[in-house]
Protein backbone atom coordinates (compact mmCIF):
# COMPACT_ATOMS: atom_id res chain seq x y z
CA UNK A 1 0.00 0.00 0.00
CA UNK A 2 1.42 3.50 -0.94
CA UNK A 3 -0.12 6.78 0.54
CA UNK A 4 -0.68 9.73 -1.82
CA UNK A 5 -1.22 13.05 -0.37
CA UNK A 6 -3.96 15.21 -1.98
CA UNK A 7 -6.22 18.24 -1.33
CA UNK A 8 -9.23 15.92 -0.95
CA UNK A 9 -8.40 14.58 2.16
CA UNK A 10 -10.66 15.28 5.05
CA UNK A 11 -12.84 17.10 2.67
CA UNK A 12 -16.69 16.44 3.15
CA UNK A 13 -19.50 16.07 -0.13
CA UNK A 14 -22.72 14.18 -0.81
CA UNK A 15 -21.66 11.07 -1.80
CA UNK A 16 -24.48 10.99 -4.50
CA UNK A 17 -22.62 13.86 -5.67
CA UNK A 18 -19.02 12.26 -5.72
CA UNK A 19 -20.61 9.14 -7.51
CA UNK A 20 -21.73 11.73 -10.24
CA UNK A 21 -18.05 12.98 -10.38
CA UNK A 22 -16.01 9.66 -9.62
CA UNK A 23 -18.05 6.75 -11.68
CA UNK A 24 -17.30 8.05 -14.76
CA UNK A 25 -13.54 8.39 -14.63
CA UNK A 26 -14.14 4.45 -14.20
CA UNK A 27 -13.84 4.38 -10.30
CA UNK A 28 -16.87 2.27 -9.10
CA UNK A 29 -17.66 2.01 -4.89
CA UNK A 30 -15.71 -1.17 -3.29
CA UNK A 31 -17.84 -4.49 -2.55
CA UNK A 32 -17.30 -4.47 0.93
CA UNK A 33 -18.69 -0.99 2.23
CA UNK A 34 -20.32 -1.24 5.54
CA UNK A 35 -23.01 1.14 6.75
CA UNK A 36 -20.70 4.20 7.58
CA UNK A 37 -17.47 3.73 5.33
CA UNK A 38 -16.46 2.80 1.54
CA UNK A 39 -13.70 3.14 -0.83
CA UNK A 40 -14.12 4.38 -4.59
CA UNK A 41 -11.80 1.97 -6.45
CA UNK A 42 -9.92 2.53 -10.15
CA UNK A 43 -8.23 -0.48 -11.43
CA UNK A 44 -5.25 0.68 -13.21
CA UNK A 45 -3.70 -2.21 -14.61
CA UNK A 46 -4.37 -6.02 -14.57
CA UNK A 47 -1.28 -7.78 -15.59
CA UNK A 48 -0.72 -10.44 -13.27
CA UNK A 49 -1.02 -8.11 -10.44
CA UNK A 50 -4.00 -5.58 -10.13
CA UNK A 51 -3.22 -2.41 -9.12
CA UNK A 52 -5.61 -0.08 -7.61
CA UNK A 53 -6.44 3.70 -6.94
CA UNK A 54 -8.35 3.60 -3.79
CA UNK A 55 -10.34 6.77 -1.87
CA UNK A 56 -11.75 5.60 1.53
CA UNK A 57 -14.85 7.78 3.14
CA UNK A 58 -16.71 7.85 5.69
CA UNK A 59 -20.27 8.69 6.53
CA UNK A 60 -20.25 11.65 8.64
CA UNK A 61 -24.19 12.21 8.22
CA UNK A 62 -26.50 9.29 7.25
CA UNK A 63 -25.80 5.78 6.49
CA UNK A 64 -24.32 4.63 2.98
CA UNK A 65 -27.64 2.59 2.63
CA UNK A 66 -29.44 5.79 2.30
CA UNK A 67 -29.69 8.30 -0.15
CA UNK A 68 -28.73 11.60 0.71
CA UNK A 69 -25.97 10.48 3.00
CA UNK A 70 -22.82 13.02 3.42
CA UNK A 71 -19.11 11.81 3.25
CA UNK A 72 -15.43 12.46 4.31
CA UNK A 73 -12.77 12.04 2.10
CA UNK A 74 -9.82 9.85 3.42
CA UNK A 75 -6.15 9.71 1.90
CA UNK A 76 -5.81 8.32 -1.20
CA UNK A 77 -3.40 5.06 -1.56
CA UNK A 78 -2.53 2.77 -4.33
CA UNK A 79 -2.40 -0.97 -3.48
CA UNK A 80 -1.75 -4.28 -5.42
CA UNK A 81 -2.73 -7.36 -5.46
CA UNK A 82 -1.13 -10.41 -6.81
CA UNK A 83 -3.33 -13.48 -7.71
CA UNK A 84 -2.40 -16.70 -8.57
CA UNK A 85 -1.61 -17.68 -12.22
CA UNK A 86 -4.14 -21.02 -12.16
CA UNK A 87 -6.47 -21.91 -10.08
CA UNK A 88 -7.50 -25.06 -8.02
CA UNK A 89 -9.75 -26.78 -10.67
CA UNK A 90 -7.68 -28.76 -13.34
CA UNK A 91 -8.98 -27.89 -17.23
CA UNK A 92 -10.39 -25.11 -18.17
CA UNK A 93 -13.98 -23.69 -16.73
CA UNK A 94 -15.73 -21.73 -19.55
CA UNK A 95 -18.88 -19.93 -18.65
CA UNK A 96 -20.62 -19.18 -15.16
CA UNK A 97 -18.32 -21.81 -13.34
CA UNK A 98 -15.18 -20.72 -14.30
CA UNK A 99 -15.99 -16.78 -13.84
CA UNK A 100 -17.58 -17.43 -10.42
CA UNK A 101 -13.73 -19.22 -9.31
CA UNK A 102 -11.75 -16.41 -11.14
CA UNK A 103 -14.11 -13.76 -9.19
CA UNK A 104 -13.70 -15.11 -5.72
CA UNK A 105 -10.08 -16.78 -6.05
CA UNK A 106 -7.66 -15.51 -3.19
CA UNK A 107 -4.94 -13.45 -4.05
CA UNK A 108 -1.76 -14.91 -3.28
CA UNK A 109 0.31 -11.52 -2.14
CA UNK A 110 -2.67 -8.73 -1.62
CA UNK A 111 -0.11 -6.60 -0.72
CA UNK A 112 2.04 -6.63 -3.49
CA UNK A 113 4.42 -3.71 -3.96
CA UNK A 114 4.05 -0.98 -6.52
CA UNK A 115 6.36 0.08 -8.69
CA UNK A 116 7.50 3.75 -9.29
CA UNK A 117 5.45 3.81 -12.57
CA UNK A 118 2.33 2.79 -10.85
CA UNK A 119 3.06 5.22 -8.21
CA UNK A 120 3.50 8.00 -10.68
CA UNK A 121 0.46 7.05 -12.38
CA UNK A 122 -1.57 7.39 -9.09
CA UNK A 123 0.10 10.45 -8.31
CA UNK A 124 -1.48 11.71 -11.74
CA UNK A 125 -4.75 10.22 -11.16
CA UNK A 126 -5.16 12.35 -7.72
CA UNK A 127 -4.28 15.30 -9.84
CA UNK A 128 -7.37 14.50 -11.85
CA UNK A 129 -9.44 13.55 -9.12
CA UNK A 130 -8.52 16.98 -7.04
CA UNK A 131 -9.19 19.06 -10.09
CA UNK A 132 -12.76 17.37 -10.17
CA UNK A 133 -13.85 17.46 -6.91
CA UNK A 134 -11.98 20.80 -5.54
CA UNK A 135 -13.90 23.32 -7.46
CA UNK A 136 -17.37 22.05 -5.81
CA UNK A 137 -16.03 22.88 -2.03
């Protein structure tokens, strides 16, 4: 996991709002949200390890279930995750089978480290992200 510093941190918006902003850069609201805190995730590369923009929030007022609800911004951070090249089934798994072991197979380092690249690249995406979301303070 890498921290990137930005201007969004601690920064409070509508979350509907954010969405509006965020989704269509390709960043899409992490699986496992609870009822007061998230993470908007961008995959930025998949080859053999997926790396990952991540902004965490938290509710501040409301619940994520409901609409309406206000966040705060957390620090940005890139992580990776390495998952394994095959997995447990021998032969190929075409169709539902195969997708539903690929989707939920465990990643063998999911803390990988990130290269300087990727690390540049994040540093660029924040950029983007700041310039987005800063003028609506």
């Amino acid at each position: 996991m890498v921290p990137l510093d930005s201007k969004i941190e601690q920064k409070i918006y509508s979350l509907y709002v954010l969405e509006e902003l965020l989704k269509p850069e390709g960043f899409v609201i992490g699986s496992n949200w609870d009822y007061d805190n998230g993470h908007f995730d961008l995959k930025i590369d998949d080859k053999g390890i997926y790396y990952y923009l991540r902004i965490p929030f938290y509710a501040v007022a409301g619940s994520l279930d409901y609409p309406g609800v206000t966040v705060r911004l957390e620090k940005p951070f890139l992580l990776a995750h390495q998952y394994q090249g095959e997995n447990d089934v021998e032969g190929p798994m075409p169709g539902t089978a195969g997708s539903l072991i690929n989707q939920f197979q465990t990643p063998i380092d999911p803390d990988a480290d990130v290269p300087d690249e990727y690390i540049a690249i994040g540093k660029e995406l924040v950029q983007k992200i700041e310039s987005l979301i800063l003028p609506i303070d």
